[in-house]
N, C-alpha and C. Protein backbone atom coordinates (compact mmCIF):
# COMPACT_ATOMS: atom_id res chain seq x y z
N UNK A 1 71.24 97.34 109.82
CA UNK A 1 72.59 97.20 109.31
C UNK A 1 72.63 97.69 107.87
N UNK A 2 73.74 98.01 107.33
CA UNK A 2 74.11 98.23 105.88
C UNK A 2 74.18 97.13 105.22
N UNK A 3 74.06 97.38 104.04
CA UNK A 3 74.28 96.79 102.83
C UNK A 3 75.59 95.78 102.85
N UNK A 4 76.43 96.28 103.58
CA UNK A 4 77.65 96.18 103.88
C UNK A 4 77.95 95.38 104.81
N UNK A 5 77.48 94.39 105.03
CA UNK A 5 77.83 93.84 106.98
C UNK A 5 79.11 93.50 107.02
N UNK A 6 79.60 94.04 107.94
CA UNK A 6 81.05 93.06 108.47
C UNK A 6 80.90 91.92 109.22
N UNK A 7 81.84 91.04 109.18
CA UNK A 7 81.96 89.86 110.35
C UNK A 7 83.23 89.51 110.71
N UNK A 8 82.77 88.84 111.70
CA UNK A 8 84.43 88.29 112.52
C UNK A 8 84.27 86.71 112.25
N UNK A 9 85.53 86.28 111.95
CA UNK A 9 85.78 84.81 111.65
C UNK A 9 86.71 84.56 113.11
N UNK A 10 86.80 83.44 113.00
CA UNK A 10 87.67 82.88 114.06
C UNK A 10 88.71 83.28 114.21
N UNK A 11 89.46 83.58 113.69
CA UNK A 11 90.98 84.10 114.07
C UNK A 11 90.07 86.11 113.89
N UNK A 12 89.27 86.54 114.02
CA UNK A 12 89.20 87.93 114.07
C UNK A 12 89.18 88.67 113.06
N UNK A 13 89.62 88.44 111.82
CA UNK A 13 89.77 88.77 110.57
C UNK A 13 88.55 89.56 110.28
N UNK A 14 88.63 90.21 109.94
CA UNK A 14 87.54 91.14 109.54
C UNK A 14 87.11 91.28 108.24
N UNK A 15 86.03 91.37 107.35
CA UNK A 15 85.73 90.76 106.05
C UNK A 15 84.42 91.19 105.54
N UNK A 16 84.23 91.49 104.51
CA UNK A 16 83.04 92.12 103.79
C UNK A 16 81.70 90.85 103.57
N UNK A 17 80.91 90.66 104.28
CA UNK A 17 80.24 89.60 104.26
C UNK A 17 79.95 89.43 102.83
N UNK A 18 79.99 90.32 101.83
CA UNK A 18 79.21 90.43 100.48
C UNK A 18 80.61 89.22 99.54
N UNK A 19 81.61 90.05 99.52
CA UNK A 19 82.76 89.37 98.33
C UNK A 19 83.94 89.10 99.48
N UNK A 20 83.91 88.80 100.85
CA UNK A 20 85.44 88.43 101.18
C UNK A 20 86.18 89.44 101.30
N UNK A 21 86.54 90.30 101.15
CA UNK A 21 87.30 91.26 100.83
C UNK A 21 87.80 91.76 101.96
N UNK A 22 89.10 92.01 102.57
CA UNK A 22 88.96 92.37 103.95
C UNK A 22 89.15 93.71 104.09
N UNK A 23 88.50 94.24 105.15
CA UNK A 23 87.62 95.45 105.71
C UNK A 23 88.74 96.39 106.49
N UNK A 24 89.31 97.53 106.28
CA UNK A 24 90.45 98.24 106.81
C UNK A 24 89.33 99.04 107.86
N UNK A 25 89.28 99.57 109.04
CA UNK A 25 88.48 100.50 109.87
C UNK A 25 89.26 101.52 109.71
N UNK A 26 88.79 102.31 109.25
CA UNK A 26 89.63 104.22 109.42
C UNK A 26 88.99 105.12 110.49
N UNK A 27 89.74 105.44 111.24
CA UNK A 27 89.41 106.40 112.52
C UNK A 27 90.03 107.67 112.54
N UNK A 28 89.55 108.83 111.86
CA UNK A 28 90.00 110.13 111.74
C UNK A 28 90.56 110.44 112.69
N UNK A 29 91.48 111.26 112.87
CA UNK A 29 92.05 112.09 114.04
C UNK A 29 91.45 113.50 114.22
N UNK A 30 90.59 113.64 115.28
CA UNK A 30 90.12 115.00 115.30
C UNK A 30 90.89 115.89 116.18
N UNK A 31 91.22 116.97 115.19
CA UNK A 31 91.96 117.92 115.70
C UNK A 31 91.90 119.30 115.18
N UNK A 32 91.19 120.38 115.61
CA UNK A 32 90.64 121.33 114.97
C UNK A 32 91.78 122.29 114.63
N UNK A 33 93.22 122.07 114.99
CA UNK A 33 94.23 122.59 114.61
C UNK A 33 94.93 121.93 112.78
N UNK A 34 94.04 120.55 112.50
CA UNK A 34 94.65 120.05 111.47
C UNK A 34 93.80 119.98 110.64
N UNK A 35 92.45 120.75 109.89
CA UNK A 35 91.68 119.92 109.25
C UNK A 35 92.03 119.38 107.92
N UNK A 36 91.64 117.99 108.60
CA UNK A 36 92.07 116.96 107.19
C UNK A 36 90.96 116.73 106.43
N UNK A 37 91.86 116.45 105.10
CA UNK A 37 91.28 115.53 104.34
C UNK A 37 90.12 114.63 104.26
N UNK A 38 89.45 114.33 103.27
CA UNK A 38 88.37 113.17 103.63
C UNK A 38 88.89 112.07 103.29
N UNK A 39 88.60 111.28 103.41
CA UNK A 39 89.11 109.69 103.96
C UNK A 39 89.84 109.22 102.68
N UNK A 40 90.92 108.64 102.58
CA UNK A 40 91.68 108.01 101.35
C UNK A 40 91.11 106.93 100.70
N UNK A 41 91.38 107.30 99.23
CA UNK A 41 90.84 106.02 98.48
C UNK A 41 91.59 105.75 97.19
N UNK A 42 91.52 104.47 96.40
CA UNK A 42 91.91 104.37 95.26
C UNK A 42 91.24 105.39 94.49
N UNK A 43 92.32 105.33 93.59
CA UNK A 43 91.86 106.79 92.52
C UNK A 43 91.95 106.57 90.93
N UNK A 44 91.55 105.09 91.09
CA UNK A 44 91.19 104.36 89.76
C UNK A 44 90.87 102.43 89.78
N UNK A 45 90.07 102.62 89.13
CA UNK A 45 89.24 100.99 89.47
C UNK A 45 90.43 99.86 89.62
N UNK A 46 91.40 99.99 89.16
CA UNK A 46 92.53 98.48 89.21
C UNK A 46 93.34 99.41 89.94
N UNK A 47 94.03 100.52 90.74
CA UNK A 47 94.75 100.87 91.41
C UNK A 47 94.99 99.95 92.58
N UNK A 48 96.07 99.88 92.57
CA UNK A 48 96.92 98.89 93.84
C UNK A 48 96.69 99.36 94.85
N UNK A 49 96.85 100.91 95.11
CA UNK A 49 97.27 101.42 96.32
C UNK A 49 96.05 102.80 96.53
N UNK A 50 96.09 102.83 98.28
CA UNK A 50 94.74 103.66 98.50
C UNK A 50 96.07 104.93 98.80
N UNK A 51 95.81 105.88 98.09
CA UNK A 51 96.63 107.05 98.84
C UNK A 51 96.38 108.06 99.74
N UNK A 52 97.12 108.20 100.12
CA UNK A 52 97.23 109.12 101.79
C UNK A 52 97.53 110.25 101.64
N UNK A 53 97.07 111.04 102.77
CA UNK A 53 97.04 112.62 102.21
C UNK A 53 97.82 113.25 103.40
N UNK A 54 98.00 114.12 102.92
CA UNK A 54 98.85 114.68 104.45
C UNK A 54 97.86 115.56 104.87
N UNK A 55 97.83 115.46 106.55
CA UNK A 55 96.98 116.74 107.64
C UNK A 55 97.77 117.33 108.46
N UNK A 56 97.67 118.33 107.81
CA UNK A 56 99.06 119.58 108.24
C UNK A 56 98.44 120.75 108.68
N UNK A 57 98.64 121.08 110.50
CA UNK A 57 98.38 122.51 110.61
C UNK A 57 99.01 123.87 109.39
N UNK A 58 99.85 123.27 109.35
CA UNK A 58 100.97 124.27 108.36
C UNK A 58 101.27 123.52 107.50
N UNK A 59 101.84 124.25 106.29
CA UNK A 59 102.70 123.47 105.24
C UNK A 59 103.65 122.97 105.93
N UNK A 60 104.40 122.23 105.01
CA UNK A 60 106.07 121.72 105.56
C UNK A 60 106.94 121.75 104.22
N UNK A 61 107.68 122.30 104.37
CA UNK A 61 108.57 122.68 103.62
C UNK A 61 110.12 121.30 103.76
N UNK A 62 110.42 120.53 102.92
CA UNK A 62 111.72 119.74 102.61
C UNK A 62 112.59 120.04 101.93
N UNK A 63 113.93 120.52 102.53
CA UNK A 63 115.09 120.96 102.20
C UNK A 63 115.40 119.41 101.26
N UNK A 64 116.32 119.98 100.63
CA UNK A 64 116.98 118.65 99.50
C UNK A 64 118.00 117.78 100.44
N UNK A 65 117.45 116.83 100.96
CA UNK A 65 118.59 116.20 101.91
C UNK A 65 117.50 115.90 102.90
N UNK A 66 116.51 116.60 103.53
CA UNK A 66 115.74 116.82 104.55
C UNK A 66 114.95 116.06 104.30
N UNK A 67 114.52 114.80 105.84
CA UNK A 67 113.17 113.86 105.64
C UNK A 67 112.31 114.61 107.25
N UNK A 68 111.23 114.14 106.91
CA UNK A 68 110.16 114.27 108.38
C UNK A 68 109.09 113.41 107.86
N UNK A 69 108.49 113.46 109.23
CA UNK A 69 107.51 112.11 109.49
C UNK A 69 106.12 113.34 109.20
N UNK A 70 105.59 113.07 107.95
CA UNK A 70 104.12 114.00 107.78
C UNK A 70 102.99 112.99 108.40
N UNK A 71 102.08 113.59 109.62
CA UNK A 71 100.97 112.86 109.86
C UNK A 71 100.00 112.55 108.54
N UNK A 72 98.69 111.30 108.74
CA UNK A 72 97.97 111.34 107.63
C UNK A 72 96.45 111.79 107.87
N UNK A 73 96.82 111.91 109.18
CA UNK A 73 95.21 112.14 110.19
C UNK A 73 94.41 110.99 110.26
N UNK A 74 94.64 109.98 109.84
CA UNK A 74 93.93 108.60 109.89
C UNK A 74 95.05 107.70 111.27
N UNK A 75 93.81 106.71 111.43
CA UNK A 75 94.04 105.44 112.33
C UNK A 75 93.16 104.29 111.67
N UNK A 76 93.97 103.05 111.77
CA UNK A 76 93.61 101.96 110.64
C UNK A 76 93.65 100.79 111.54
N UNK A 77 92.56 99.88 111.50
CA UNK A 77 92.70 98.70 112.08
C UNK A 77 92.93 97.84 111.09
N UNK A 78 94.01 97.43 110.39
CA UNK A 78 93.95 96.31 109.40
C UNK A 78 94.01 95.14 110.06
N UNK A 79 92.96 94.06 109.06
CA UNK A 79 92.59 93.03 110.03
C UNK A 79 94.00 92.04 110.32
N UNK A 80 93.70 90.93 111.07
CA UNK A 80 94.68 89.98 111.46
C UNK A 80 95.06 89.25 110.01
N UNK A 81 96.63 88.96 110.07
CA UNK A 81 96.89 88.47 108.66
C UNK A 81 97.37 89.12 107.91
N UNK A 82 96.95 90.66 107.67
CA UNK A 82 97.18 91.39 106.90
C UNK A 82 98.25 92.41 107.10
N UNK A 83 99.11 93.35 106.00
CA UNK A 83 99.48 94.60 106.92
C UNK A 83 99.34 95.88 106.14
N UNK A 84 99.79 96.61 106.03
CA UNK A 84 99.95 97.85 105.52
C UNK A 84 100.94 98.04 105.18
N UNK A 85 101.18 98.23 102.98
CA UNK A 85 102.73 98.59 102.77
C UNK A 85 102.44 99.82 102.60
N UNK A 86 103.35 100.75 103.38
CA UNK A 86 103.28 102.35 102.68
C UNK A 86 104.49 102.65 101.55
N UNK A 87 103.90 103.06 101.02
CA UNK A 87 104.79 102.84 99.40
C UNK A 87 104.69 104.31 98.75
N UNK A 88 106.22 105.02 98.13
CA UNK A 88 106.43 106.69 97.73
C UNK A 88 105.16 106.39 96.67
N UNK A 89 104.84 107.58 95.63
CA UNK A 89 103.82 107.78 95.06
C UNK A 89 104.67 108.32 93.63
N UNK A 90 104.78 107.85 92.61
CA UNK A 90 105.74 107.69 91.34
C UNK A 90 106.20 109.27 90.89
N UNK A 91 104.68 109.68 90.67
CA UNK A 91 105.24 111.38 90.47
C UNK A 91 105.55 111.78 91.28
N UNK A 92 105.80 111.68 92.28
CA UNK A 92 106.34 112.81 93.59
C UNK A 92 107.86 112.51 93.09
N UNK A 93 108.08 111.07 93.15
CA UNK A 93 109.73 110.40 92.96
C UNK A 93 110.29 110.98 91.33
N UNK A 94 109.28 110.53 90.41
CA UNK A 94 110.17 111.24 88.95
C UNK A 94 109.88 112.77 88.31
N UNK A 95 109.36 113.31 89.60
CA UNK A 95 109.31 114.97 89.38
C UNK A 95 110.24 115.38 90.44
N UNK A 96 109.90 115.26 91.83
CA UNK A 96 110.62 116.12 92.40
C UNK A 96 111.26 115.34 93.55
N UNK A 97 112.22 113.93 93.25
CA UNK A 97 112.87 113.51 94.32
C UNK A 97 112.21 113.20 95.57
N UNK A 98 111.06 113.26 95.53
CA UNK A 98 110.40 112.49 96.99
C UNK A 98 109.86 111.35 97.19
N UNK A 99 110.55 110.56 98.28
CA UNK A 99 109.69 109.37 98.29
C UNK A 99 110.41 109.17 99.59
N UNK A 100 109.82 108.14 100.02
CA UNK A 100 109.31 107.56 101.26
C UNK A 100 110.87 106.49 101.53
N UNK A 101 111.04 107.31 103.06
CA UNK A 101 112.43 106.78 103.37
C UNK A 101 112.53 105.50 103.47
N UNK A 102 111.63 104.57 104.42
CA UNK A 102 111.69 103.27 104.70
C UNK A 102 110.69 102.69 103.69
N UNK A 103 111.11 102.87 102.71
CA UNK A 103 110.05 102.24 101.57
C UNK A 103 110.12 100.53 101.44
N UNK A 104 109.08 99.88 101.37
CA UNK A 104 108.17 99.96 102.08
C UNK A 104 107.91 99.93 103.36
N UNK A 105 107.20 101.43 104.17
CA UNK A 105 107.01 101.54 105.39
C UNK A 105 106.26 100.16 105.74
N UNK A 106 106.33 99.12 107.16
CA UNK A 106 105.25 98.63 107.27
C UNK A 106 103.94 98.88 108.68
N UNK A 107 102.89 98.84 108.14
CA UNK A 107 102.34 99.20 109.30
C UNK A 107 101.49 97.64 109.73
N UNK A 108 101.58 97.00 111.25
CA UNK A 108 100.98 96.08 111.78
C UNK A 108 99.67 96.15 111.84
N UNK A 109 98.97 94.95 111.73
CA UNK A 109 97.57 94.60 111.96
C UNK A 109 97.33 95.22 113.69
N UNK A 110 98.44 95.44 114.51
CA UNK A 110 97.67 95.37 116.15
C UNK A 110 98.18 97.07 116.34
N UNK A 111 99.02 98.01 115.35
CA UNK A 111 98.89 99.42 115.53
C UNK A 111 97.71 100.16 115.30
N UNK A 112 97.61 100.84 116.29
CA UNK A 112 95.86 101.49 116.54
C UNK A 112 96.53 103.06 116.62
N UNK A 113 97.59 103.38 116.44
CA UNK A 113 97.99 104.68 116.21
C UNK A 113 97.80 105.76 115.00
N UNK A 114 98.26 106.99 114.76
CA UNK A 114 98.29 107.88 113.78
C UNK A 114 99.11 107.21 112.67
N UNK A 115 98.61 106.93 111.52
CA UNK A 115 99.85 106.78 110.52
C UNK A 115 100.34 107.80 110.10
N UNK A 116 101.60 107.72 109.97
CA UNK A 116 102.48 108.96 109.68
C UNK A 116 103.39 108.28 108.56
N UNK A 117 103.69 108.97 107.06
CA UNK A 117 104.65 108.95 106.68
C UNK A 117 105.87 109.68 106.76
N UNK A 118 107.10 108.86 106.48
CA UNK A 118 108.21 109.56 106.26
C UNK A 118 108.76 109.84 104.77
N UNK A 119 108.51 110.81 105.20
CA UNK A 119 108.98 111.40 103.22
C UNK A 119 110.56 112.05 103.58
N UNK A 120 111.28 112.05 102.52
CA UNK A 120 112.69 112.57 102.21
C UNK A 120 112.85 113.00 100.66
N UNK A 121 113.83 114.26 100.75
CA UNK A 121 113.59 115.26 99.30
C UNK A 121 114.87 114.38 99.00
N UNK A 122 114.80 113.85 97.51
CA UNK A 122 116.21 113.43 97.29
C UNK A 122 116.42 114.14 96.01
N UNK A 123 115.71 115.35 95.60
CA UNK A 123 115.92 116.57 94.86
C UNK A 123 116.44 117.49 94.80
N UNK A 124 116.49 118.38 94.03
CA UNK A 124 117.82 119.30 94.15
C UNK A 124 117.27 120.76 94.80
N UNK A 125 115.71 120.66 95.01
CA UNK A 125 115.14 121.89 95.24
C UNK A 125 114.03 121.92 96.26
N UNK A 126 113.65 122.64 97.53
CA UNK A 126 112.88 122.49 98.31
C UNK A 126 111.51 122.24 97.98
N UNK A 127 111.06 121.46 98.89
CA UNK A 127 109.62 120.88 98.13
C UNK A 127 108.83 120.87 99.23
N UNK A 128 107.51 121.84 98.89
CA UNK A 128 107.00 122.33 99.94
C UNK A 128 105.61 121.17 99.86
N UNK A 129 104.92 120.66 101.12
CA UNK A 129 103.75 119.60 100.97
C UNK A 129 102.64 120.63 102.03
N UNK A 130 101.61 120.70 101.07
CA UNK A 130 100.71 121.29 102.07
C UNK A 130 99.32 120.01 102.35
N UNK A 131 98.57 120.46 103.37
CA UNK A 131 97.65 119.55 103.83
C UNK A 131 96.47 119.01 102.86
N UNK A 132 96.35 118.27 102.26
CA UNK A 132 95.74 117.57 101.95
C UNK A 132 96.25 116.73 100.82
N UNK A 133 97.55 117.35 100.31
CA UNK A 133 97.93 116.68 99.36
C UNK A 133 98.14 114.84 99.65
N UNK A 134 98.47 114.49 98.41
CA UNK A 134 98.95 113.07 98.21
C UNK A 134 100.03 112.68 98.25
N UNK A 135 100.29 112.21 99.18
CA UNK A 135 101.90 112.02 99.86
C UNK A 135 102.48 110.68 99.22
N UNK A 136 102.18 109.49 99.60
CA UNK A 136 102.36 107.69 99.52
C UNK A 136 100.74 107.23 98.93
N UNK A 137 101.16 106.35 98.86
CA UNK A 137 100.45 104.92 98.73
C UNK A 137 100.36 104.26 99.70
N UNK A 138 98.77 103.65 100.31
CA UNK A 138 98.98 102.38 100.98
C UNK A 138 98.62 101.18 100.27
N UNK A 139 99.45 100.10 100.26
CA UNK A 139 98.82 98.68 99.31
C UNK A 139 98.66 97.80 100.91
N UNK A 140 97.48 97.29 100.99
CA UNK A 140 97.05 96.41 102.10
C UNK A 140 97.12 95.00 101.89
N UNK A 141 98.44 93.96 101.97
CA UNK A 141 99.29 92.92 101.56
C UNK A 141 98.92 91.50 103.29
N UNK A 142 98.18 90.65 102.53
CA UNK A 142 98.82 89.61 102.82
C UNK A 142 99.97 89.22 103.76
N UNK A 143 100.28 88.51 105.21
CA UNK A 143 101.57 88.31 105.86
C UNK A 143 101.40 86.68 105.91
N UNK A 144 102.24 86.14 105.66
CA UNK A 144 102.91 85.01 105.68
C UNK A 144 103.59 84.56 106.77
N UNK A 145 103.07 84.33 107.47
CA UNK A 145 104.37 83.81 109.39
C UNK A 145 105.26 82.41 109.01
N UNK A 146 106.29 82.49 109.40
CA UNK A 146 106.75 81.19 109.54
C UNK A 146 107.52 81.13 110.24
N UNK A 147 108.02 79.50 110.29
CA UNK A 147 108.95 79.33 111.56
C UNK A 147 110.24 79.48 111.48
N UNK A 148 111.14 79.36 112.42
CA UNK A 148 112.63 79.71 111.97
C UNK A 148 112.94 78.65 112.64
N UNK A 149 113.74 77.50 111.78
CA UNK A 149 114.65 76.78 112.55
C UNK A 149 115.76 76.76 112.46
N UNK A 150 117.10 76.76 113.52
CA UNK A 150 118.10 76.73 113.57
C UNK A 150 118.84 75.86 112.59
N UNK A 151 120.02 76.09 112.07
CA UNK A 151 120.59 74.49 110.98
C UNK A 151 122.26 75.12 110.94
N UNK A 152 122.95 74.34 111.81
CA UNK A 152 124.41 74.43 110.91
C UNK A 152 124.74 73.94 109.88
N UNK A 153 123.98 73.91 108.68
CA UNK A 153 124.49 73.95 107.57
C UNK A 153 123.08 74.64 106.62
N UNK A 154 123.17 75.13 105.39
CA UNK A 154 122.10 75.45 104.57
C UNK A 154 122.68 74.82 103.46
N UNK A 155 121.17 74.80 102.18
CA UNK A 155 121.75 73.85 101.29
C UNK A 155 122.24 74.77 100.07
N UNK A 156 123.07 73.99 99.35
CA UNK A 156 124.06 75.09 98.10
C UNK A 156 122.84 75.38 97.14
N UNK A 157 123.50 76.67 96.34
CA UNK A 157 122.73 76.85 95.32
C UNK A 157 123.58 77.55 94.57
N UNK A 158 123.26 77.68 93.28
CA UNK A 158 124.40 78.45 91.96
C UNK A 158 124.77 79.76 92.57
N UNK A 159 124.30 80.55 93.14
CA UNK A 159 124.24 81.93 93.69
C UNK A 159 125.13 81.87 94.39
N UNK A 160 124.59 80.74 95.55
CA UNK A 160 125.87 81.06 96.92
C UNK A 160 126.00 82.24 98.24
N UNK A 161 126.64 83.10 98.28
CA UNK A 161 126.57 84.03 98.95
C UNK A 161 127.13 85.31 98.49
N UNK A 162 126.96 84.89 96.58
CA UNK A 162 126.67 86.74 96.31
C UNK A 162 125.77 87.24 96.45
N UNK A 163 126.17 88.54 96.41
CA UNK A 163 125.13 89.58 96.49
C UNK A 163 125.31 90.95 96.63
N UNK A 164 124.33 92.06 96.39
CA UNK A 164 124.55 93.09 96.52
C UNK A 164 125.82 93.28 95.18
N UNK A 165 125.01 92.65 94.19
CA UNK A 165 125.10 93.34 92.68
C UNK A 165 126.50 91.97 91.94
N UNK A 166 125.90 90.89 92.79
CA UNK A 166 127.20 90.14 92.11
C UNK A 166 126.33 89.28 90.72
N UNK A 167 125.41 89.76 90.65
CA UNK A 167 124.72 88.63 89.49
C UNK A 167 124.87 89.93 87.79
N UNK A 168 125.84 91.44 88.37
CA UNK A 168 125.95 91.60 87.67
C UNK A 168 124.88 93.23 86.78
N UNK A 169 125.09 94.19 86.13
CA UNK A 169 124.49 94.83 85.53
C UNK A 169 124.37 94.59 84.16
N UNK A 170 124.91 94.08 83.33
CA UNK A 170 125.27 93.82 82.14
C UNK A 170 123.92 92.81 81.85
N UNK A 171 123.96 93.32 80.08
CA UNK A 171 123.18 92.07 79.56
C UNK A 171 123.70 90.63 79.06
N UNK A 172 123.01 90.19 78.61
CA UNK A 172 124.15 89.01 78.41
C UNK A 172 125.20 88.65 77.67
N UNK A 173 125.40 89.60 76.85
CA UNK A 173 126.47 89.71 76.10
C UNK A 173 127.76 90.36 77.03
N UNK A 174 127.31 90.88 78.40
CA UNK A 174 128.57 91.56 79.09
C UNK A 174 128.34 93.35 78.51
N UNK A 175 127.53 93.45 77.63
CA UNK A 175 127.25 94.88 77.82
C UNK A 175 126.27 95.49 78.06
N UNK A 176 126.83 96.79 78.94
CA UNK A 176 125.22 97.68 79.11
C UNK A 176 124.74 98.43 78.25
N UNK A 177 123.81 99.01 77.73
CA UNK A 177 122.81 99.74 77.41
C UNK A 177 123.49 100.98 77.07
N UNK A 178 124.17 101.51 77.69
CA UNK A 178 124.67 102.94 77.61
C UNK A 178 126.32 102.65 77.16
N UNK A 179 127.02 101.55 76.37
CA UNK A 179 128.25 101.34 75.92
C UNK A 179 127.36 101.44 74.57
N UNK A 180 126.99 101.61 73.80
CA UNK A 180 126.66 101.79 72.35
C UNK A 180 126.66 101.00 71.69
C-alpha cells in the first residue's frame, strides 16, 4: 500500500487514513478523440477550489449570449456527506463575462458520470475556450440533511416576507455610494 491508505468508515465515507481529510476518486475519461488534461488541482496552498480544465476535441467558441455544457474529462466519486460546488473562476468573470450558469453547479456524492460545466459569455465579445484550459472551480463542501416538517404557521421575525432587495441598497444614511 501507499503512504496514503484510504479507508471506509461506517457510513462509507472515504478518508485519508493519515489527517481525515476526505478522499475525492478521479476517473479520467479515455477518449483518444479528446486528449485531456492531467488531473486538476489547487493552484496554491490555501486555495479553496481545485480547478477544472476543459477536454475538448475542438475549441468552442461562445457567442455573447451563448452558454454550453464544456466536458472536464474527469469522473469523481465524492465521498458520502459531501458534494461538489462547481463555482465560475474570477478572471474568466472580470475579464471576459464568463461564468458558470447554475452557479453554484452541484454535483452529488452517488454521480459516477462525466462532469461537465456550463459556462455562458455574459460579454460583449466571443470567447473562444480551448482544451485544457481553466474553466470553474470545484470547492468539495460539506451537506447537511434535514428534516422537513409540515407547520401551518411559522414563527415572526423583523424581516417577514421581504425579499428580493427589500432590506434595501443604501447605506445607512439612505445613500448610495455613487450619489456623491
Amino acid at each position: 500500500m501507499s503512504e496514503r491508505q484510504d479507508c471506509y468508515g461506517e457510513s462509507s465515507k472515504l478518508c485519508n487514513a493519515q489527517d481525515s481529510r476526505p478522499v475525492v476518486r478521479v476517473m479520467p475519461v479515455i477518449d483518444e478523440r479528446r486528449p485531456c488534461p492531467s488531473l486538476p488541482g489547487y493552484m496554491s496552498g490555501s486555495a479553496a477550489g481545485i480547478d477544472l480544465m476543459a477536454c475538448l476535441e475542438d475549441n468552442v467558441e461562445l457567442a455573447p449570449g451563448e452558454y454550453r455544457m464544456i466536458p472536464t474529462g474527469l469522473k469523481m466519486a465524492i465521498p458520502e456527506g459531501y458534494e461538489g460546488q462547481v463555482r465560475p473562476r474570477s478572471g474568466l468573470a472580470a475579464k471576459f463575462g464568463i461564468t458558470v450558469l447554475n452557479s453554484p453547479g452541484t454535483i452529488d456524492a452517488d454521480y459516477r458520470g462525466e462532469i461537465g460545466v456550463i459556462l455562458i459569455n455574459h460579454g460583449f465579445e466571443p470567447y473562444t475556450i480551448a482544451n485544457g484550459d481553466r474553466i470553474a472551480q470545484l470547492v468539495i463542501a460539506p451537506v447537511v440533511k434535514v428534516e422537513l416538517l409540515e407547520t401551518a404557521e411559522l414563527d415572526e421575525t423583523e424581516r417577514g416576507e421581504g425579499g428580493f432587495g427589500s432590506t434595501g441598497v443604501s447605506d445607512v444614511d439612505g445613500k448610495r455610494c455613487t450619489d456623491g
